[in-house]
C-alpha atoms as a PDB file:
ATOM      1  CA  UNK A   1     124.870 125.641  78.643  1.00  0.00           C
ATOM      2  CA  UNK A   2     121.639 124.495  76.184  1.00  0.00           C
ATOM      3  CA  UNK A   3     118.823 124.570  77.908  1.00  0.00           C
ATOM      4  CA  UNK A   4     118.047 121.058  79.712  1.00  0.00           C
ATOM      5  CA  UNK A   5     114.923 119.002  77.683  1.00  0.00           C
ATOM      6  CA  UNK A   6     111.964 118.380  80.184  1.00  0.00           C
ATOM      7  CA  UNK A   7     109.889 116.547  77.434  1.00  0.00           C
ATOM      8  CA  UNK A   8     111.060 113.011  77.137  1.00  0.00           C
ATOM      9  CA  UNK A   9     109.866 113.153  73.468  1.00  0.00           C
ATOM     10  CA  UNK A  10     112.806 115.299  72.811  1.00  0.00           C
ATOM     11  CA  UNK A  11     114.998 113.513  74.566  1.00  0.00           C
ATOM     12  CA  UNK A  12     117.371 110.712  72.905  1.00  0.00           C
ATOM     13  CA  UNK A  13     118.342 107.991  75.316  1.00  0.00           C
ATOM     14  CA  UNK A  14     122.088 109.161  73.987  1.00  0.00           C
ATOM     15  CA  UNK A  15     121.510 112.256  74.748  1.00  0.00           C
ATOM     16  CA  UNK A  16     120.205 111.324  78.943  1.00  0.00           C
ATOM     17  CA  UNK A  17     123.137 109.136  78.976  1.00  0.00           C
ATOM     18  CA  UNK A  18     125.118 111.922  77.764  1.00  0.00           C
ATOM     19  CA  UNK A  19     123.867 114.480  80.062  1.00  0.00           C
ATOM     20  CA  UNK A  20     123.403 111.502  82.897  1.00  0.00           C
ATOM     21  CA  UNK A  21     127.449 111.296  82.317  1.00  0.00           C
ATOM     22  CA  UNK A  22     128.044 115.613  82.620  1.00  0.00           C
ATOM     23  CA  UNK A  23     126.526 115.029  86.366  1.00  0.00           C
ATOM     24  CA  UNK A  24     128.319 112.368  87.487  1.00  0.00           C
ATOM     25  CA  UNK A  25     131.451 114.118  86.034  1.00  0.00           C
ATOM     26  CA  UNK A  26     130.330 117.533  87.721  1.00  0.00           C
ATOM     27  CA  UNK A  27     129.985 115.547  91.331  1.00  0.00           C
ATOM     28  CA  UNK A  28     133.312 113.494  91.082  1.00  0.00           C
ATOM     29  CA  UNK A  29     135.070 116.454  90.192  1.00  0.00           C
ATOM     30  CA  UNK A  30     133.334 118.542  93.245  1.00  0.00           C
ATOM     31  CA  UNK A  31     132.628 121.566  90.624  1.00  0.00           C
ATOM     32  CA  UNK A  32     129.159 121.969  91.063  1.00  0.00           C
ATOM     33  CA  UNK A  33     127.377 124.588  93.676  1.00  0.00           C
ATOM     34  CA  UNK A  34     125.477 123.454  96.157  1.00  0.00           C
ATOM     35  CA  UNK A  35     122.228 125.086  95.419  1.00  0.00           C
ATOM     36  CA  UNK A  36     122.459 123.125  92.103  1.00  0.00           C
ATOM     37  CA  UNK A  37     123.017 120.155  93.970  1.00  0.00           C
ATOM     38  CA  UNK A  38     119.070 119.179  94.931  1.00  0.00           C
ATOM     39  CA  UNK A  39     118.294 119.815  90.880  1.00  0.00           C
ATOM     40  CA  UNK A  40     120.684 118.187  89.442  1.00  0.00           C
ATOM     41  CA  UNK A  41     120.256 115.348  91.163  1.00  0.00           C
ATOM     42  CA  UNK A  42     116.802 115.135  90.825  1.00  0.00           C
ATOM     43  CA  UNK A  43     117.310 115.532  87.108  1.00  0.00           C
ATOM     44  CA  UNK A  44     119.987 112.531  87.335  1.00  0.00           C
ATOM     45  CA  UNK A  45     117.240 110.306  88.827  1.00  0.00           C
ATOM     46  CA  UNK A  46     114.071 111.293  86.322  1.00  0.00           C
ATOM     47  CA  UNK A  47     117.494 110.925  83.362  1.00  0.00           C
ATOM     48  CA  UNK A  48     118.289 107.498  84.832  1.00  0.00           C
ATOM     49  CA  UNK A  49     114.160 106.117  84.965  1.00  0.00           C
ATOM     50  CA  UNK A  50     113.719 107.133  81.757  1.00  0.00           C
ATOM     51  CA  UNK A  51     116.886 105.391  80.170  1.00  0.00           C
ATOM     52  CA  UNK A  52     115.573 102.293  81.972  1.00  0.00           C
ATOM     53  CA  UNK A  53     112.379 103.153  80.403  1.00  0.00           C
ATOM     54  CA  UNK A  54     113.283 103.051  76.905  1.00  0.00           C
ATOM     55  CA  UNK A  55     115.810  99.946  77.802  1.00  0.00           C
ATOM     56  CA  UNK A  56     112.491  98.256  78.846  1.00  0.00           C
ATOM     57  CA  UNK A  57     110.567  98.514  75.431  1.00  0.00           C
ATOM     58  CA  UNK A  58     113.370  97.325  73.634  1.00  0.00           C
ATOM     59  CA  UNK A  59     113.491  94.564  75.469  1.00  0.00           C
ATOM     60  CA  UNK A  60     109.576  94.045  75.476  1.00  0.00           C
ATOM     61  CA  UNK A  61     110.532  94.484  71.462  1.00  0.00           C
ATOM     62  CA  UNK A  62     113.175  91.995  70.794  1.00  0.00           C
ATOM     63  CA  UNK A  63     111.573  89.178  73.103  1.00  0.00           C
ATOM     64  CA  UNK A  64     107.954  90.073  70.979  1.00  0.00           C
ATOM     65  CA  UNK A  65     110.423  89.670  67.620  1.00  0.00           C
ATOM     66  CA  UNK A  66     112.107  86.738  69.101  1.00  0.00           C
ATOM     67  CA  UNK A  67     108.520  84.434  70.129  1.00  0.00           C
ATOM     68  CA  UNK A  68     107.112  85.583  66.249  1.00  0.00           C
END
């Protein structure tokens, strides 16, 4: 496995969602170890703010485009 981006300027929203996806696929399918649990949750969360970040400026963007 690649080693997981901590910067969020390195980070594509594609590639959260991507990774945001591997989790949720990892805890349905009960194959992850439960010392991993904590982090990878944890990363799930901070993966999940920041998509809703970047959704948020888009939006600020197209309703700035929109009133001009």
């Amino acid at each position: 496995m690649t080693k997981k981006k901590t910067q969020t300027e390195e980070l594509s929203y594609e590639a959260a969602l991507s990774e945001i996806t591997d989790i949720l696929q990892k805890l349905e399918s009960g194959h992850i170890h439960f010392d991993a649990l904590e982090a990878d949750i944890d990363r799930a969360q901070f993966l999940l703010e920041y998509c809703q970040q970047k959704l948020g400026i888009l939006q600020t963007k197209l309703q700035e485009k929109g009133e001009g």
